[in-house]
N, C-alpha and C. Protein backbone atom coordinates (compact mmCIF):
# COMPACT_ATOMS: atom_id res chain seq x y z
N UNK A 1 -13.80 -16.75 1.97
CA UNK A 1 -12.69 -15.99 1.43
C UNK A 1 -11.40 -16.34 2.16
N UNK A 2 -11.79 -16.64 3.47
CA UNK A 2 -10.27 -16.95 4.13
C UNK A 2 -9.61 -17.58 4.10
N UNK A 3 -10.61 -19.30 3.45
CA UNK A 3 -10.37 -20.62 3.05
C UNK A 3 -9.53 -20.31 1.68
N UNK A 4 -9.61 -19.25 0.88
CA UNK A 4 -9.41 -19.57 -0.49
C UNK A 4 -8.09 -18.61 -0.37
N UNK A 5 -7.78 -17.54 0.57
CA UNK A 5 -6.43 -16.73 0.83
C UNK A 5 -5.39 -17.89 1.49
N UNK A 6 -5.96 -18.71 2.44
CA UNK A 6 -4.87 -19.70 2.87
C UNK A 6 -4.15 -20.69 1.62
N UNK A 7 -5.27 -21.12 0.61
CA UNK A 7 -4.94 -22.20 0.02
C UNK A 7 -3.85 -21.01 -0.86
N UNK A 8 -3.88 -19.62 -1.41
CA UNK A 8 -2.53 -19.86 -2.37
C UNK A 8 -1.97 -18.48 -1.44
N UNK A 9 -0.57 -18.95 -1.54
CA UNK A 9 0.17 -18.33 -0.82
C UNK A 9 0.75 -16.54 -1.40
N UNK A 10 -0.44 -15.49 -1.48
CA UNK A 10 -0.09 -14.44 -2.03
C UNK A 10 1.05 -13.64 -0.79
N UNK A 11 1.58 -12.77 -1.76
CA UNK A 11 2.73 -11.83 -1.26
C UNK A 11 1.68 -10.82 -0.03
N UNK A 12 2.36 -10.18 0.24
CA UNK A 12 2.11 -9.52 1.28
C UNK A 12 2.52 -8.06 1.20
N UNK A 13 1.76 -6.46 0.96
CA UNK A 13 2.52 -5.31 0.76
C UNK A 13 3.27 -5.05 2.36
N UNK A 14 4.22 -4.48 2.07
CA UNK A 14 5.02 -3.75 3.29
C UNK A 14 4.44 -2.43 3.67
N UNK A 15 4.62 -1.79 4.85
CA UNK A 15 4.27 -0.50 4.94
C UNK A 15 4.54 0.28 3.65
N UNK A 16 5.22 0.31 3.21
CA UNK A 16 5.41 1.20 2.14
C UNK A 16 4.88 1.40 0.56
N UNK A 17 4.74 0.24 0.61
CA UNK A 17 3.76 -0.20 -0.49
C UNK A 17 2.56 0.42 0.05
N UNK A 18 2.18 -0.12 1.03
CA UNK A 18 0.91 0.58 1.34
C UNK A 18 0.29 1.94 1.62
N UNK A 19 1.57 2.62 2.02
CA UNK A 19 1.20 4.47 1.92
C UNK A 19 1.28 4.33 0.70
N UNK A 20 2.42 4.13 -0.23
CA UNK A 20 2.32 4.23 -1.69
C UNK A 20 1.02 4.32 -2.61
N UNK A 21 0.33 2.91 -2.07
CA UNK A 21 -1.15 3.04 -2.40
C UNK A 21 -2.37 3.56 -2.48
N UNK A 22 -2.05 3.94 -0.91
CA UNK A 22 -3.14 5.11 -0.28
C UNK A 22 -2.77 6.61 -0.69
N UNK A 23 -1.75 6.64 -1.15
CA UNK A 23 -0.79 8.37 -1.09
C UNK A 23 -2.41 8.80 -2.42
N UNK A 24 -2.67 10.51 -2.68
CA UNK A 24 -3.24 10.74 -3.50
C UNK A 24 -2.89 10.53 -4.78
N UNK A 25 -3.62 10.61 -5.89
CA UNK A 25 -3.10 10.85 -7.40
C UNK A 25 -2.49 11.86 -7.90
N UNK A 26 -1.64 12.68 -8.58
CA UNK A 26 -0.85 13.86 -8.81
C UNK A 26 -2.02 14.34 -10.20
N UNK A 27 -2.27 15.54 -10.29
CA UNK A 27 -2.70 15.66 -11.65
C UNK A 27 -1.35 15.52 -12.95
N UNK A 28 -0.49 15.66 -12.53
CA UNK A 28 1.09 15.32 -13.61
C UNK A 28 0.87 14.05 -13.64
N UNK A 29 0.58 12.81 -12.95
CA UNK A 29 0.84 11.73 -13.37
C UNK A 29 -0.59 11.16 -13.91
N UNK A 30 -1.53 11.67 -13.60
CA UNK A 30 -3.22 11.41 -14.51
C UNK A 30 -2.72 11.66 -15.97
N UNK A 31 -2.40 13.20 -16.30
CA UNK A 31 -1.47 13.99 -17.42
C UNK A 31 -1.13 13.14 -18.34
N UNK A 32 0.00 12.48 -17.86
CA UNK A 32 1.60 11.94 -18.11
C UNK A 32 0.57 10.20 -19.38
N UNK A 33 -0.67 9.70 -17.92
CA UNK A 33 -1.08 8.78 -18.71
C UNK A 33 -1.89 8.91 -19.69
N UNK A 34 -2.69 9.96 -19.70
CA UNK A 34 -3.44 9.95 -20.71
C UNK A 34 -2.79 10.93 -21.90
N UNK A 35 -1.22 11.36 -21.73
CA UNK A 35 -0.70 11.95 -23.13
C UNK A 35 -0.42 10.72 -23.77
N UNK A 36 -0.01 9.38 -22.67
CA UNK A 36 0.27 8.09 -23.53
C UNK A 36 -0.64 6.72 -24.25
N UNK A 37 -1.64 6.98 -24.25
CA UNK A 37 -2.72 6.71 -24.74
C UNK A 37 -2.36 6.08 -26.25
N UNK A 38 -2.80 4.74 -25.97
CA UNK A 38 -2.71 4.74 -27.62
C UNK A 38 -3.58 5.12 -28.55
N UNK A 39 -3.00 6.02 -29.83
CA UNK A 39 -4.12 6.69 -30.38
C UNK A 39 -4.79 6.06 -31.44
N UNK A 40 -6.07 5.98 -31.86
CA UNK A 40 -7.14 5.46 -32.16
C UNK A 40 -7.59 4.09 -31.93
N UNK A 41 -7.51 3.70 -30.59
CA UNK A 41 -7.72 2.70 -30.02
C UNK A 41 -8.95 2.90 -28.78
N UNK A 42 -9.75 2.39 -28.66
CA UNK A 42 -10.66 2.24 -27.80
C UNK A 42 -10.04 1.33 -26.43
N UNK A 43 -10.07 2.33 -25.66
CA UNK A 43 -9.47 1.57 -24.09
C UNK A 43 -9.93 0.72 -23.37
N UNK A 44 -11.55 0.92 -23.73
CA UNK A 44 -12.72 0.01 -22.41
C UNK A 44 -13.83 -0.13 -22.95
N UNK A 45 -14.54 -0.76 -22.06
CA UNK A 45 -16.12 -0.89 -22.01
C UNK A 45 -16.78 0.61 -22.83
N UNK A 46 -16.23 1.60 -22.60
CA UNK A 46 -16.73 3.19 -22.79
C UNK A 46 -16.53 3.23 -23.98
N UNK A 47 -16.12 2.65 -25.08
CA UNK A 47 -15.52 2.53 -26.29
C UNK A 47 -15.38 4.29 -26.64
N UNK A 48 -14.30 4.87 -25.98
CA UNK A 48 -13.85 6.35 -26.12
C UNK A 48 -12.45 6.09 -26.42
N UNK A 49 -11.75 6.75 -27.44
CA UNK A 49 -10.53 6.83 -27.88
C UNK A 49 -9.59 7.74 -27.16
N UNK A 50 -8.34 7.52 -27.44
CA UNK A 50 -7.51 8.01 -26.40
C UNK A 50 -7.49 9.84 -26.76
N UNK A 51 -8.21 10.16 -27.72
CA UNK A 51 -8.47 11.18 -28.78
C UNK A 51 -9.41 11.99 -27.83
N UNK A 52 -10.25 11.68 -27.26
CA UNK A 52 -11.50 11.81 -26.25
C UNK A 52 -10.79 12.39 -24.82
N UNK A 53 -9.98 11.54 -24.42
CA UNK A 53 -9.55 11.67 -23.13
C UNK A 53 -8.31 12.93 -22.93
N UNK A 54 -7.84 12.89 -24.31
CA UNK A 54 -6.43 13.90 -24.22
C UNK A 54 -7.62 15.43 -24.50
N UNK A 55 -8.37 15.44 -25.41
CA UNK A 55 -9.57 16.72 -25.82
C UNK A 55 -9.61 17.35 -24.06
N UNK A 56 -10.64 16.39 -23.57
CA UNK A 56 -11.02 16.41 -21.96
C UNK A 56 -10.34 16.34 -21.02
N UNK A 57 -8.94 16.44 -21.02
CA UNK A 57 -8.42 15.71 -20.15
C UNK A 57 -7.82 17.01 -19.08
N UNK A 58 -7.88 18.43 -18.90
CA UNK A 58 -8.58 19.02 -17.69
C UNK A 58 -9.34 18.50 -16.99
N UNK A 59 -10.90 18.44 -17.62
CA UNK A 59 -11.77 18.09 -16.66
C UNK A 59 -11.96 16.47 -16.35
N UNK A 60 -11.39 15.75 -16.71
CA UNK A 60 -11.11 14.23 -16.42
C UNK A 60 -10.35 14.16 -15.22
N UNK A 61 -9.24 14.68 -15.70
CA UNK A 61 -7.87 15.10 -13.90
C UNK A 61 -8.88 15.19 -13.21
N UNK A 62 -9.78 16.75 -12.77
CA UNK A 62 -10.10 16.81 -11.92
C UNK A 62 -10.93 15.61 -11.52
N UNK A 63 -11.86 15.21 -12.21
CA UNK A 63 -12.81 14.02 -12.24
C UNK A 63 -11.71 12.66 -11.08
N UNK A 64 -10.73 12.45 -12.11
CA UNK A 64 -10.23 11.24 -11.49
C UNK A 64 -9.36 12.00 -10.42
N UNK A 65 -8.64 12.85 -10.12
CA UNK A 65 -8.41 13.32 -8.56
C UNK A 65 -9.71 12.99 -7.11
N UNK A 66 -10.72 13.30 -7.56
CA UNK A 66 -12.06 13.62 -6.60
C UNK A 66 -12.20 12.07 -6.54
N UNK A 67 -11.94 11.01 -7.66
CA UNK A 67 -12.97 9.58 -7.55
C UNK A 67 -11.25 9.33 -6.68
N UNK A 68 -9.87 9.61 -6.61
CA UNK A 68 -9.03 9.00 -5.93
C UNK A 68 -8.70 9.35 -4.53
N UNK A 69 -9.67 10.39 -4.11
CA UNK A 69 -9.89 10.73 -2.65
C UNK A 69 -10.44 9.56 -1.82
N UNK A 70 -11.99 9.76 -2.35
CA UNK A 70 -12.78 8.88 -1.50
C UNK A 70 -11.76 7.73 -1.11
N UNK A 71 -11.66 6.88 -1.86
CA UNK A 71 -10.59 5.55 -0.90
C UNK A 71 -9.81 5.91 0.20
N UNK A 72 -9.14 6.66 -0.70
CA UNK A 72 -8.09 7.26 -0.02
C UNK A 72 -8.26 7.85 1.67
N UNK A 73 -9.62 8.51 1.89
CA UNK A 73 -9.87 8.99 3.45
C UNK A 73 -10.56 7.79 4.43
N UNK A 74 -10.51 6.76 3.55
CA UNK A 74 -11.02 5.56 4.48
C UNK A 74 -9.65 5.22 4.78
N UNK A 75 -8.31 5.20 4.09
CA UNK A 75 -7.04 4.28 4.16
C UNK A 75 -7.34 2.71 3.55
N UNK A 76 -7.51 2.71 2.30
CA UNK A 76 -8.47 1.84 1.90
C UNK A 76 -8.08 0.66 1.79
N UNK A 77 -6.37 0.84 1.78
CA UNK A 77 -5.71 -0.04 1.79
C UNK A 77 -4.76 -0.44 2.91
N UNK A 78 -5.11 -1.27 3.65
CA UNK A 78 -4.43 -1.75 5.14
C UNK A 78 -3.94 -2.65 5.19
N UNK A 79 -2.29 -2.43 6.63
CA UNK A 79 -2.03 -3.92 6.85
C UNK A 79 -2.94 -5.14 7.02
């Protein structure tokens, strides 16, 4: 892996980028994406419509709040 990071020359985050990264998820901005959903379109592998996610999308927040912890208490993302 180290051989193949030397050969192309990627950017580098700054401190700030990197709290940015690590900072938690807001339930307003989980919200915000799944009101923008395009509608009757299948998003993923899950073939669930954006119809699905706005219905659920209380208990999804909480869902994706809890899965954006875990990283988050390792600092998952480091200089």
């Amino acid at each position: 892996m180290d051989k193949v990071l030397d050969i192309y020359n990627l950017s580098r985050l700054n401190q700030v980028e990197i709290q940015n990264l690590n900072r938690p998820l807001t339930s307003n901005e989980i919200e915000v994406i799944i009101k923008s959903l395009p509608v009757k379109k299948s998003l993923g592998p899950d073939g669930f419509v954006a119809e699905f996610y706005q219905t659920f999308k209380d208990k999804l927040t909480l869902i994706l709040i809890q899965c954006s912890e875990k990283p988050r208490r390792r600092a998952y993302f480091q200089t």
